[in-house]
C-alpha atoms as a PDB file:
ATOM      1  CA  UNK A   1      22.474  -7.707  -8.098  1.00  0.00           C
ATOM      2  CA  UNK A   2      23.286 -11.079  -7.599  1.00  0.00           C
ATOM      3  CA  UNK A   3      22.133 -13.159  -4.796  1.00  0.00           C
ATOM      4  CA  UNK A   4      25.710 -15.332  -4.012  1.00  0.00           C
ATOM      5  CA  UNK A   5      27.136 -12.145  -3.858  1.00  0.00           C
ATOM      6  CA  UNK A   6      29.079 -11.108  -0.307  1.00  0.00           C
ATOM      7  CA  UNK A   7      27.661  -7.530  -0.479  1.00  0.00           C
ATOM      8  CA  UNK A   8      24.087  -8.805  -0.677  1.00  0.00           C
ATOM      9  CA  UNK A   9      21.502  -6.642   1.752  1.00  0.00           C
ATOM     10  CA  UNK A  10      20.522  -8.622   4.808  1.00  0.00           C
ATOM     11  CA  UNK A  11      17.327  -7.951   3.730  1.00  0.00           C
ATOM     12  CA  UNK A  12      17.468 -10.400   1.295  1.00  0.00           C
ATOM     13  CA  UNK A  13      20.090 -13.300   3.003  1.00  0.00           C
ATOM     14  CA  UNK A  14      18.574 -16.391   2.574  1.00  0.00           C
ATOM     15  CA  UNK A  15      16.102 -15.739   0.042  1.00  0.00           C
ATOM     16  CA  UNK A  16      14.640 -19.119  -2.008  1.00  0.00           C
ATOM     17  CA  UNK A  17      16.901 -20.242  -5.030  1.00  0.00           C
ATOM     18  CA  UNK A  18      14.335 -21.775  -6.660  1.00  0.00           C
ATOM     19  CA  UNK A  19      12.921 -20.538 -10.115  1.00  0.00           C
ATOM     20  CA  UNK A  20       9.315 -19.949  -9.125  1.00  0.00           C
ATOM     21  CA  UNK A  21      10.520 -17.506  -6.097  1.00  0.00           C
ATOM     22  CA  UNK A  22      13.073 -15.540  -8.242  1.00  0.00           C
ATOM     23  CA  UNK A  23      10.281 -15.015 -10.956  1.00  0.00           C
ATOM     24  CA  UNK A  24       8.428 -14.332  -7.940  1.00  0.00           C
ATOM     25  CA  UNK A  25      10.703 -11.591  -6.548  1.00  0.00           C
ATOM     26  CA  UNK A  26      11.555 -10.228  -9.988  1.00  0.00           C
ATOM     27  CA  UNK A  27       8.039  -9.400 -10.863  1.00  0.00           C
ATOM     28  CA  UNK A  28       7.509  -7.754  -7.816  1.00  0.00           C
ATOM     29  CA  UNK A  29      10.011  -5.239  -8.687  1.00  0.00           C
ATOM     30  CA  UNK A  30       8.944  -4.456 -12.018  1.00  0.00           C
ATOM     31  CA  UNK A  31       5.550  -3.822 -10.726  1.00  0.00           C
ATOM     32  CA  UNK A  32       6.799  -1.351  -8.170  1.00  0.00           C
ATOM     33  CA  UNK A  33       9.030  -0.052 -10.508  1.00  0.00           C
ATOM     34  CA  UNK A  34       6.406   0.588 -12.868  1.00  0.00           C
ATOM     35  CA  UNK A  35       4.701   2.213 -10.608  1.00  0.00           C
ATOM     36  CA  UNK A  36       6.786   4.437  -8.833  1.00  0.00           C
ATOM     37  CA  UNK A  37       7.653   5.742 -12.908  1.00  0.00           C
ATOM     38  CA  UNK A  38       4.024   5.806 -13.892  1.00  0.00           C
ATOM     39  CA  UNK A  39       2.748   7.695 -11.079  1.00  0.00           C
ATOM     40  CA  UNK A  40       5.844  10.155 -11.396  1.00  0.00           C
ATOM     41  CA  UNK A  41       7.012   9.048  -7.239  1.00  0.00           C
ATOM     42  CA  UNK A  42      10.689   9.683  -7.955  1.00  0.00           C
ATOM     43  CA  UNK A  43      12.258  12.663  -6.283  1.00  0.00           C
ATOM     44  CA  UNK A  44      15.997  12.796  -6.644  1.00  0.00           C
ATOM     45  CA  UNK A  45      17.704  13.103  -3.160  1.00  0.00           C
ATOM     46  CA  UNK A  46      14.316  12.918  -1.328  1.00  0.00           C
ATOM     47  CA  UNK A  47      13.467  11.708   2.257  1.00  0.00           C
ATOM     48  CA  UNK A  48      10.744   8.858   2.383  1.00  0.00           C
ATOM     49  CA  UNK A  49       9.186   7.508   5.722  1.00  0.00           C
ATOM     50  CA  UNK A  50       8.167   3.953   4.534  1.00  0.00           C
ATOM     51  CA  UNK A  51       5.622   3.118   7.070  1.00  0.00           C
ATOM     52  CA  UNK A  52       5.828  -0.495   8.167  1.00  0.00           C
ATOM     53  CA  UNK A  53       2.761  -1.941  10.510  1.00  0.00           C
ATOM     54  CA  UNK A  54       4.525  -5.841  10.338  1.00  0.00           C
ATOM     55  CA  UNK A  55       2.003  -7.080   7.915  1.00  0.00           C
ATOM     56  CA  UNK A  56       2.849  -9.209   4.767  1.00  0.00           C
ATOM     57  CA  UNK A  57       2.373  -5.796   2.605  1.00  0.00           C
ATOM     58  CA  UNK A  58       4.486  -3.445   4.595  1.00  0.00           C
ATOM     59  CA  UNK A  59       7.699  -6.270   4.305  1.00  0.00           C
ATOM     60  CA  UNK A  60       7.459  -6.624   0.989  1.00  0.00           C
ATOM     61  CA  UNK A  61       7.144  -3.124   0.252  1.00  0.00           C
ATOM     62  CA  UNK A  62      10.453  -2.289   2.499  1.00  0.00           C
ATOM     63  CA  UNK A  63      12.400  -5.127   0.610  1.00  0.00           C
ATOM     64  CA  UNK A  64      11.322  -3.707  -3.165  1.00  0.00           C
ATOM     65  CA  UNK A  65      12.161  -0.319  -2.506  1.00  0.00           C
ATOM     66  CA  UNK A  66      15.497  -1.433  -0.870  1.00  0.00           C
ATOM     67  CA  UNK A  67      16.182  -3.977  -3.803  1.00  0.00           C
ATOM     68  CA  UNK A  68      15.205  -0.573  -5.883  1.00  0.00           C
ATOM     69  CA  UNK A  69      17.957   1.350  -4.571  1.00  0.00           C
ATOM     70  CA  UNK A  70      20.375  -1.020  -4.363  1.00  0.00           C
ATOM     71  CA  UNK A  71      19.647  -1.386  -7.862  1.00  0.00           C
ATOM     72  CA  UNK A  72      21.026   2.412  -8.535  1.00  0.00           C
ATOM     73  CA  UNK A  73      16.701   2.747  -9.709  1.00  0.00           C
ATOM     74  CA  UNK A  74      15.584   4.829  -6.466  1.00  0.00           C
ATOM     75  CA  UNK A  75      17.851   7.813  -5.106  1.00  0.00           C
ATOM     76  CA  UNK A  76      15.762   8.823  -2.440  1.00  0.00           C
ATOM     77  CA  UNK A  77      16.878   8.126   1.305  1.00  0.00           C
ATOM     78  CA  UNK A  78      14.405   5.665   2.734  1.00  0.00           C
ATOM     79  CA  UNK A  79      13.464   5.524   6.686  1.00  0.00           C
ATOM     80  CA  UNK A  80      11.325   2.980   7.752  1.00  0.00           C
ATOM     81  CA  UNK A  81       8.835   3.863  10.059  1.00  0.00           C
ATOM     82  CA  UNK A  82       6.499   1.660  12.952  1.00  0.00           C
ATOM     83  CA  UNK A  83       3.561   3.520  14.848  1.00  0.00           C
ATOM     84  CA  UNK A  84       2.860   1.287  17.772  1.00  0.00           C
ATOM     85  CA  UNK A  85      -0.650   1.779  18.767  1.00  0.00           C
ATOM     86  CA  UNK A  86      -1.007   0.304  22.146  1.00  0.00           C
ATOM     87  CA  UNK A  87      -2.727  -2.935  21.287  1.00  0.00           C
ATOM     88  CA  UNK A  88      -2.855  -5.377  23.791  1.00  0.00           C
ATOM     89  CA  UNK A  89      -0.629  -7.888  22.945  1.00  0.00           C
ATOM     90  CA  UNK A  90       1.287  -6.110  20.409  1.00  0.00           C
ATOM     91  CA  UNK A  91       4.833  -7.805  19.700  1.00  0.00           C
ATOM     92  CA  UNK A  92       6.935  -4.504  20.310  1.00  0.00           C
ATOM     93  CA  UNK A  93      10.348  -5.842  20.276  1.00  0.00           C
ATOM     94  CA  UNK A  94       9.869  -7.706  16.753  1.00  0.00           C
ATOM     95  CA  UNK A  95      10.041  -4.647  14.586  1.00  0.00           C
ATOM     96  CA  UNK A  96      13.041  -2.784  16.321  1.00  0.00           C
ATOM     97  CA  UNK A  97      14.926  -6.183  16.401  1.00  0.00           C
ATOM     98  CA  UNK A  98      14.006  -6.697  12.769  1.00  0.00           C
ATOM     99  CA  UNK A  99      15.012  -3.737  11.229  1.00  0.00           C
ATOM    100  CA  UNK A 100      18.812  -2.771  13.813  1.00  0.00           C
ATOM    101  CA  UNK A 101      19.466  -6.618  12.494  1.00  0.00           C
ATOM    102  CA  UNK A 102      18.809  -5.804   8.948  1.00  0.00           C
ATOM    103  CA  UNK A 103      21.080  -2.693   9.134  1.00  0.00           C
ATOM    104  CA  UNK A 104      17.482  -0.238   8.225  1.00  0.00           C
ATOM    105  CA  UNK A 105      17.231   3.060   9.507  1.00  0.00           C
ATOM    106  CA  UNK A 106      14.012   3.628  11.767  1.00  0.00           C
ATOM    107  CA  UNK A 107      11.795   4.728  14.110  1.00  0.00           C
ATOM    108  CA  UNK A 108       9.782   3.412  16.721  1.00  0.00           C
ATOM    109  CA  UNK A 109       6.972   5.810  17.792  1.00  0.00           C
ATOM    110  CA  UNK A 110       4.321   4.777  20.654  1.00  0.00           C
ATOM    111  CA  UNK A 111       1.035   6.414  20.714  1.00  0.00           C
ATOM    112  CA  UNK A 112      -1.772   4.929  22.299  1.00  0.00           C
ATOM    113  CA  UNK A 113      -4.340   5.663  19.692  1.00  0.00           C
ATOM    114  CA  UNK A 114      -5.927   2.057  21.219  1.00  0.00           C
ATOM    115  CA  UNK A 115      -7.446   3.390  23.945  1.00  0.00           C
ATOM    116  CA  UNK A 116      -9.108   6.682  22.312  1.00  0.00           C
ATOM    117  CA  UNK A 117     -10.530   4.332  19.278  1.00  0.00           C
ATOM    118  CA  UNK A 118     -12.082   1.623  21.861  1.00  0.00           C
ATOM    119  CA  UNK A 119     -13.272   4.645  24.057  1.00  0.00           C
ATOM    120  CA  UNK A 120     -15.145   6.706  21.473  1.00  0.00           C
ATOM    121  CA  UNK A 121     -16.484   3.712  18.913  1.00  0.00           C
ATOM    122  CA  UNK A 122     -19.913   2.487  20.067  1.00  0.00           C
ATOM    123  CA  UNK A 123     -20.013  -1.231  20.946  1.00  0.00           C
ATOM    124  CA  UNK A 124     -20.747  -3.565  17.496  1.00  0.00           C
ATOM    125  CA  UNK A 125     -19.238  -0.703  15.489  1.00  0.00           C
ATOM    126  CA  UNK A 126     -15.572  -1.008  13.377  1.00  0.00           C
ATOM    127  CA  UNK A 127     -12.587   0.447  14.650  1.00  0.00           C
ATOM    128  CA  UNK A 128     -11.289   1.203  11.618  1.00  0.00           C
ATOM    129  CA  UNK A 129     -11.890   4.608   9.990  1.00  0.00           C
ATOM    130  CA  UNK A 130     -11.023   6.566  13.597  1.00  0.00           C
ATOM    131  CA  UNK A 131      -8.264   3.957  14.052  1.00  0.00           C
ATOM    132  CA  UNK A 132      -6.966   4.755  10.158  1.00  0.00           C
ATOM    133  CA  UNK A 133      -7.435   8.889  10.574  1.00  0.00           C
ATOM    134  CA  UNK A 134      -5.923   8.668  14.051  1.00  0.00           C
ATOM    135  CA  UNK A 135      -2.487   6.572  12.504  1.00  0.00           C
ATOM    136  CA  UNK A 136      -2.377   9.261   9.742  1.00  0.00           C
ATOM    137  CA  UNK A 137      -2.308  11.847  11.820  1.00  0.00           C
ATOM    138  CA  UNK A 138       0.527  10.653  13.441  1.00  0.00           C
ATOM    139  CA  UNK A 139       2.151   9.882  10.709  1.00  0.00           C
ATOM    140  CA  UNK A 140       2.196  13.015   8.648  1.00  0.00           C
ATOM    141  CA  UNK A 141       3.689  14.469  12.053  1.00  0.00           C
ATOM    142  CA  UNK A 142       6.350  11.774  12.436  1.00  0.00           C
ATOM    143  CA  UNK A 143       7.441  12.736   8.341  1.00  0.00           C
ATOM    144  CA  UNK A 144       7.443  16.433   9.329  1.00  0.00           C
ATOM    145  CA  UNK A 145       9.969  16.287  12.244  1.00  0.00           C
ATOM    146  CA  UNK A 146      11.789  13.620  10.272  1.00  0.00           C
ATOM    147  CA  UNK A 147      11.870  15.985   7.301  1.00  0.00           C
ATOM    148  CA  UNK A 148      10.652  13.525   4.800  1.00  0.00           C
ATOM    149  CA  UNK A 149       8.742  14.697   1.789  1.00  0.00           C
ATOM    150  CA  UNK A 150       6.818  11.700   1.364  1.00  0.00           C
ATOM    151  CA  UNK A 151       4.815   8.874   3.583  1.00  0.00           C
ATOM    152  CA  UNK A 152       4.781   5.977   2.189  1.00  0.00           C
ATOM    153  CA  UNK A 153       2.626   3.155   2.647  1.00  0.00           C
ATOM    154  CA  UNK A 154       2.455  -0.529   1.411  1.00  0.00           C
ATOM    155  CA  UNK A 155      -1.300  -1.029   0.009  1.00  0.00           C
ATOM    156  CA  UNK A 156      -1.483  -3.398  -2.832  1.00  0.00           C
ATOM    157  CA  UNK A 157      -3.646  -4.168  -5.841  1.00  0.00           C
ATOM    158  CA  UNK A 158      -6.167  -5.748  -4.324  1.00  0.00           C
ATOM    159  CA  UNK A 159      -6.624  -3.262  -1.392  1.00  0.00           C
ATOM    160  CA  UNK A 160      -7.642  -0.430  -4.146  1.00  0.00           C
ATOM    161  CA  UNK A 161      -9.804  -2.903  -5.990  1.00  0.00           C
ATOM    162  CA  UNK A 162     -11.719  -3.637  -2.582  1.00  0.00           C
ATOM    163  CA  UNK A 163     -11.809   0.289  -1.536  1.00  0.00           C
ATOM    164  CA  UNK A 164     -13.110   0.837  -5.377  1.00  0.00           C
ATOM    165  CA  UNK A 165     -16.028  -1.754  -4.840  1.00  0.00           C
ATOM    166  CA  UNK A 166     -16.542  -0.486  -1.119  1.00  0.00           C
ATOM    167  CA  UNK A 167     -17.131   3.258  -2.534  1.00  0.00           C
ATOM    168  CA  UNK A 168     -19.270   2.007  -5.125  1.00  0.00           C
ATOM    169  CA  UNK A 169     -21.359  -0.306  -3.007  1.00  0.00           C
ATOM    170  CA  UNK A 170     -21.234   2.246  -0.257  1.00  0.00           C
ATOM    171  CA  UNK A 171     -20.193   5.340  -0.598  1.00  0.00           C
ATOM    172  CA  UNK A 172     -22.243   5.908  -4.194  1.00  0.00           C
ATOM    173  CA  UNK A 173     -19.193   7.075  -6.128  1.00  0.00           C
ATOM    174  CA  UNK A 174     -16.363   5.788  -8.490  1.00  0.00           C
ATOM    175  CA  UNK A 175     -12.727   6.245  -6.131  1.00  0.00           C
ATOM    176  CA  UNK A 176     -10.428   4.360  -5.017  1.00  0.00           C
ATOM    177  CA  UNK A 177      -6.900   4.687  -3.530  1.00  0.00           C
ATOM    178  CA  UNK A 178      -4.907   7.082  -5.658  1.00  0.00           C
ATOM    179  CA  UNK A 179      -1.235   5.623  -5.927  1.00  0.00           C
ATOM    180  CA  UNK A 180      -0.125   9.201  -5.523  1.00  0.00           C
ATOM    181  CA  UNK A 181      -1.565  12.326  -4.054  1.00  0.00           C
ATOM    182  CA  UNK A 182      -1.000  15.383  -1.680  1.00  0.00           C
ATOM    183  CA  UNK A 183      -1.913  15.707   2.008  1.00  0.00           C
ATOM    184  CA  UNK A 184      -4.620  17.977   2.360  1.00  0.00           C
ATOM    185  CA  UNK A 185      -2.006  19.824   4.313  1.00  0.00           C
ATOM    186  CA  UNK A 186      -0.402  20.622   0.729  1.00  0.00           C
ATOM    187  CA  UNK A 187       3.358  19.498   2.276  1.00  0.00           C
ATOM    188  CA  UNK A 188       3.286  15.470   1.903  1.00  0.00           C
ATOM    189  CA  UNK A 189       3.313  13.586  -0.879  1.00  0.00           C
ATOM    190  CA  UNK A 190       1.707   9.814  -0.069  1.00  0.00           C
ATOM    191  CA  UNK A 191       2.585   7.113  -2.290  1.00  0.00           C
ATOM    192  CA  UNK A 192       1.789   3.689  -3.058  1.00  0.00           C
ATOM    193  CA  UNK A 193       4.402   1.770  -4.794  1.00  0.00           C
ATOM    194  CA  UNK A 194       3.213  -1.638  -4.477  1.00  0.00           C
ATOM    195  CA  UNK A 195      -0.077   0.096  -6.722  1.00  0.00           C
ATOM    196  CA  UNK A 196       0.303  -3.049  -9.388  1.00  0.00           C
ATOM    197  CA  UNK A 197       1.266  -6.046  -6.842  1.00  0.00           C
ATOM    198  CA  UNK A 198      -1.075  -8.788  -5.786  1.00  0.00           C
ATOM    199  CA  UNK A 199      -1.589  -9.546  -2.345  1.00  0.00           C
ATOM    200  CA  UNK A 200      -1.189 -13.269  -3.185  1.00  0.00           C
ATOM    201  CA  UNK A 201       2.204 -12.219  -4.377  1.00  0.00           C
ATOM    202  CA  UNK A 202       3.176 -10.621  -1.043  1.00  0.00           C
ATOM    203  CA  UNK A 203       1.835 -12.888   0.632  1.00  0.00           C
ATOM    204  CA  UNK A 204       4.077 -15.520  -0.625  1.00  0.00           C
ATOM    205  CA  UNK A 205       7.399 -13.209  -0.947  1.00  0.00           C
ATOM    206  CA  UNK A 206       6.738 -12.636   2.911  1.00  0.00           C
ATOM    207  CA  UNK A 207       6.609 -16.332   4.116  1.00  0.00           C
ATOM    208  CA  UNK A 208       8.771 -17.689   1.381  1.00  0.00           C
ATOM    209  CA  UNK A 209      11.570 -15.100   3.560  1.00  0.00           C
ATOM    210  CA  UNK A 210      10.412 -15.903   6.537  1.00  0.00           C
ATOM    211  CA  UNK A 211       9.568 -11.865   7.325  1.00  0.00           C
ATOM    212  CA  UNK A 212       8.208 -12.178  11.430  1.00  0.00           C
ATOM    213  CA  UNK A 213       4.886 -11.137  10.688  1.00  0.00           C
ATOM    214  CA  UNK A 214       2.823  -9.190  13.043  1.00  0.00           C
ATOM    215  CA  UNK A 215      -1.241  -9.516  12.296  1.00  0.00           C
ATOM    216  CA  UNK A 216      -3.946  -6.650  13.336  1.00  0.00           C
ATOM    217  CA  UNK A 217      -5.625  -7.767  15.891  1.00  0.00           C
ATOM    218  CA  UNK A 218      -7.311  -5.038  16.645  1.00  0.00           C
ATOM    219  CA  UNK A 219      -9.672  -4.625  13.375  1.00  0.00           C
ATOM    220  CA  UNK A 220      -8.360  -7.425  11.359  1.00  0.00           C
ATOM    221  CA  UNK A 221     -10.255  -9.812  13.904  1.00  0.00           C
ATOM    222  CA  UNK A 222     -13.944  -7.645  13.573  1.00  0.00           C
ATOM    223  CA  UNK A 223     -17.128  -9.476  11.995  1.00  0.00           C
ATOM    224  CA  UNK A 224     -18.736  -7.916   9.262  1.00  0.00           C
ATOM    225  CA  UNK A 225     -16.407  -5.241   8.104  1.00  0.00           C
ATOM    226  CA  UNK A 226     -17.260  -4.597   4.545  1.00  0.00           C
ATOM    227  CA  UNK A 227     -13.763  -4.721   3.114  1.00  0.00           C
ATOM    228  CA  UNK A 228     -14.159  -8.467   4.346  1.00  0.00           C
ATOM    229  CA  UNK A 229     -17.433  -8.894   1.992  1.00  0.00           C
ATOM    230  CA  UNK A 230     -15.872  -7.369  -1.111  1.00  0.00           C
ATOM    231  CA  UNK A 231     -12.979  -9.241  -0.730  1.00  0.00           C
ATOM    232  CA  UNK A 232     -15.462 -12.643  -0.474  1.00  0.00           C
ATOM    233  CA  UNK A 233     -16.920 -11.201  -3.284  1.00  0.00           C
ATOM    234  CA  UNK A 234     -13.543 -10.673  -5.542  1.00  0.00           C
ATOM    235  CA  UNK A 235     -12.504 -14.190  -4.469  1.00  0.00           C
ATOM    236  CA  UNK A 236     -15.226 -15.601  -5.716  1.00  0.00           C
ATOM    237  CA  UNK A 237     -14.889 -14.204  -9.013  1.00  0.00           C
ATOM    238  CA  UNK A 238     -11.617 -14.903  -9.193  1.00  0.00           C
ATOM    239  CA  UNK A 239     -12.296 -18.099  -8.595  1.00  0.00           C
ATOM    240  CA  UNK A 240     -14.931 -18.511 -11.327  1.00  0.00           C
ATOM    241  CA  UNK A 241     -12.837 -16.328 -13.996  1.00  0.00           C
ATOM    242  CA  UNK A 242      -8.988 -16.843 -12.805  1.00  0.00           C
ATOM    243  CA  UNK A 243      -7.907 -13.620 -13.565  1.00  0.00           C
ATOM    244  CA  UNK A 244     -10.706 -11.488 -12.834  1.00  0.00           C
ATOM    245  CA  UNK A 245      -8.763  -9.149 -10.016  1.00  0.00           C
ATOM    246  CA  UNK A 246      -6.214  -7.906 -13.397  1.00  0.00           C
ATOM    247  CA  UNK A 247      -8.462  -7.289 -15.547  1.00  0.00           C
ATOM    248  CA  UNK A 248     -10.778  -5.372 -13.204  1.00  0.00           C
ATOM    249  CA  UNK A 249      -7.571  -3.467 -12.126  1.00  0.00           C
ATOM    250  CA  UNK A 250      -6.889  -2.796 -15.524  1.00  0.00           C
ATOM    251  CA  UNK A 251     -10.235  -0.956 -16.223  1.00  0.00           C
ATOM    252  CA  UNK A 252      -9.212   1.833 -13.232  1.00  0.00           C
ATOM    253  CA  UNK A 253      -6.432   2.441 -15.215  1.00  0.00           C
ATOM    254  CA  UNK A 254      -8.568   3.099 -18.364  1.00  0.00           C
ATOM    255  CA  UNK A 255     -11.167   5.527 -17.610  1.00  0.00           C
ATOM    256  CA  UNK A 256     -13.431   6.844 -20.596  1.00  0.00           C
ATOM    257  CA  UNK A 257     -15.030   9.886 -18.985  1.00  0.00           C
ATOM    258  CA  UNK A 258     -17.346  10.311 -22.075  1.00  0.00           C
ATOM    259  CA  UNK A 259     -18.737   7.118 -21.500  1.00  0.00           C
ATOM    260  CA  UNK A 260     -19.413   7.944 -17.993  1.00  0.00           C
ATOM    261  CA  UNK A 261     -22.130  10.258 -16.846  1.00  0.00           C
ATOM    262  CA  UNK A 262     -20.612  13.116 -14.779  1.00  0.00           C
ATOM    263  CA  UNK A 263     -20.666  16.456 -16.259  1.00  0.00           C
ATOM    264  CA  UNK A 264     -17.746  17.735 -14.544  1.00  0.00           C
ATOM    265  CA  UNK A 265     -15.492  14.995 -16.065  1.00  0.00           C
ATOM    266  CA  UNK A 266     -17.138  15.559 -19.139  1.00  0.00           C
ATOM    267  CA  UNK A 267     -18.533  18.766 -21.019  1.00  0.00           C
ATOM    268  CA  UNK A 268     -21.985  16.841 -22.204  1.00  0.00           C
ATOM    269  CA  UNK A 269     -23.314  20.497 -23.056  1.00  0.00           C
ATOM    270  CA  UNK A 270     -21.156  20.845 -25.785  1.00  0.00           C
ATOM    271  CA  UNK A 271     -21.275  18.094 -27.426  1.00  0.00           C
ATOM    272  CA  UNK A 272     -22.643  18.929 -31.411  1.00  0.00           C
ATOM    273  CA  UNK A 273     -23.125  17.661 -34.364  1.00  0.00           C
ATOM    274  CA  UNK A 274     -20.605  17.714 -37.800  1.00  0.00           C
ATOM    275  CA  UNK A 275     -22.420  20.487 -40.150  1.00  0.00           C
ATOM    276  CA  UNK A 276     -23.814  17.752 -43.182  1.00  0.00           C
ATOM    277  CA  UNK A 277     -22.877  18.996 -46.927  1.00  0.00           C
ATOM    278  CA  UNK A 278     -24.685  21.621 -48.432  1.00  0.00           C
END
C-alpha cells in the first residue's frame, strides 16, 4: 500500500512522511500482525465489533486492523463499535462524525451505565470494575444482535503488564489479560490484537494523525487507583533499565511451569528419579 496513492483509506490521509513515523506505523502492524497469527484470531469471513471508547489505544487499533485488511492480511468484516456511557460532558458527536467521514461502518449505542456506577459505588471507592463489567455486558449484547463472532478491544502491552503486576500485588495470583479467550457465555471470542504494542507507540501514532481523542473522565481522573501505582512503578523501571517493559513482557510469554510451584500446572508427584546402573 502506498501512501501517494489515490485509493489510500481516509483513515490514513495525511499521515507523517517522515522516516521515524513510517517505521513508526510499520512496526505497529507487524506487532498486531503477529499477534492476531500467534494467538490464532483469524477467522475467514468473520464479523468483528472493534470496540472504540476514543482513546489513543482504540484509534490505533481501528487504523491497524484496517491497514490489515487493506493489506489482503485480515478477511474478516470489521464494525467499529462506541458505547456511550452517559458521562457528563462526553463529546458525543466526535465519534459518529469521525468514523461517517472516514467511510467506517458503526454503531453508536447509548446506555447510561453512568448513573448506576455513581449510584451503587460508595463515596472514595473506584468506578472501575462495575463501570468495566457493566460496558461488557453491553457489549457482548451489541456483538450478538450485530452477529459478530468476536469483540474486540484495543488493550496494549503495557495494560497486561500493569493487570499482571496488579494480580500479583493484589489479587495473589500470576494472570493477566489473555490476548484471546471465550466469553463465559461460550459464543464470543474477545481478542486483543494490539497484545505486543507499546502504549508509547500509540500514543504517538494517535497524535502524530491527529486522531480527536476523547479522555475518561470518569475513572481516568480517580486518585489512587492501583493501575496508576503499577504503572509509576513500571515507569520507573523503565526509566532506570530502558527496556525493562519488553523484557518483562517477554517473560509472560515464556512460562516454565516446572519452575513454578502450582501442582495443577505441574505434576510435582511424579516427578522420579533415572534408575542408576546396576
Amino acid at each position: 500500500m502506498l501512501d501517494d496513492s489515490d485509493e489510500i483509506h481516509p483513515l490514513f490521509a495525511g499521515a507523517p512522511s517522515t522516516t521515524e513515523f513510517k517505521k513508526l506505523r510499520k512496526r505497529i502492524i507487524r506487532q498486531t500482525r503477529e499477534a492476531i497469527d500467534a494467538y490464532g484470531m483469524i477467522e475467514p469471513g468473520a464479523r468483528w465489533l472493534v470496540c472504540l471508547s476514543g482513546g489513543k489505544d482504540s484509534y490505533t487499533l481501528l487504523a491497524a486492523l484496517y491497514e490489515l485488511k487493506w493489506r489482503g492480511l485480515l478477511p474478516v468484516e470489521i464494525l467499529a463499535c462506541n458505547l456511550d456511557q452517559g458521562q457528563p460532558g462526553f463529546p458525543a458527536t466526535v465519534l459518529p462524525e469521525f468514523l461517517q467521514g472516514m467511510g467506517v461502518p458503526h454503531r453508536i449505542e447509548y446506555q447510561d451505565t453512568y448513573s448506576i456506577v455513581t449510584g451503587k459505588v460508595p463515596e472514595g471507592r473506584t468506578f472501575c470494575a462495575l463501570c468495566s463489567r457493566l460496558r461488557r455486558g453491553n457489549l457482548y449484547r451489541i456483538a450478538r444482535e450485530e452477529r459478530c463472532s468476536a469483540v474486540v478491544l484495543g488493550h496494549h502491552r503495557d495494560d497486561i503488564l500493569e493487570t499482571f503486576f496488579m494480580n500479583l500485588f493484589h489479587g495473589g495470583r500470576l494472570a493477566t489479560m489473555p490476548p484471546k479467550l471465550v466469553n463465559e457465555e461460550g459464543d464470543l471470542f474477545v481478542y486483543r490484537p494490539l497484545a505486543h504494542v507499546a502504549e508509547a507507540d500509540c500514543a504517538t501514532f494517535a497524535q502524530k494523525m491527529g486522531y480527536p481523542i476523547i479522555p475518561c473522565d470518569l475513572c481516568g481522573s480517580q486518585d489512587g487507583l492501583q493501575r496508576q501505582q503499577v504503572k509509576a512503578i513500571l515507569d520507573s523501571w523503565e526509566k532506570t533499565h530502558p527496556g525493562r517493559r519488553q523484557v518483562l513482557f517477554r517473560a509472560l510469554t515464556n512460562a516454565r511451569p516446572s519452575h513454578l510451584l502450582d501442582p495443577k500446572l505441574f505434576d510435582f508427584a511424579a516427578l522420579s528419579l533415572r534408575a542408576g546402573p546396576e
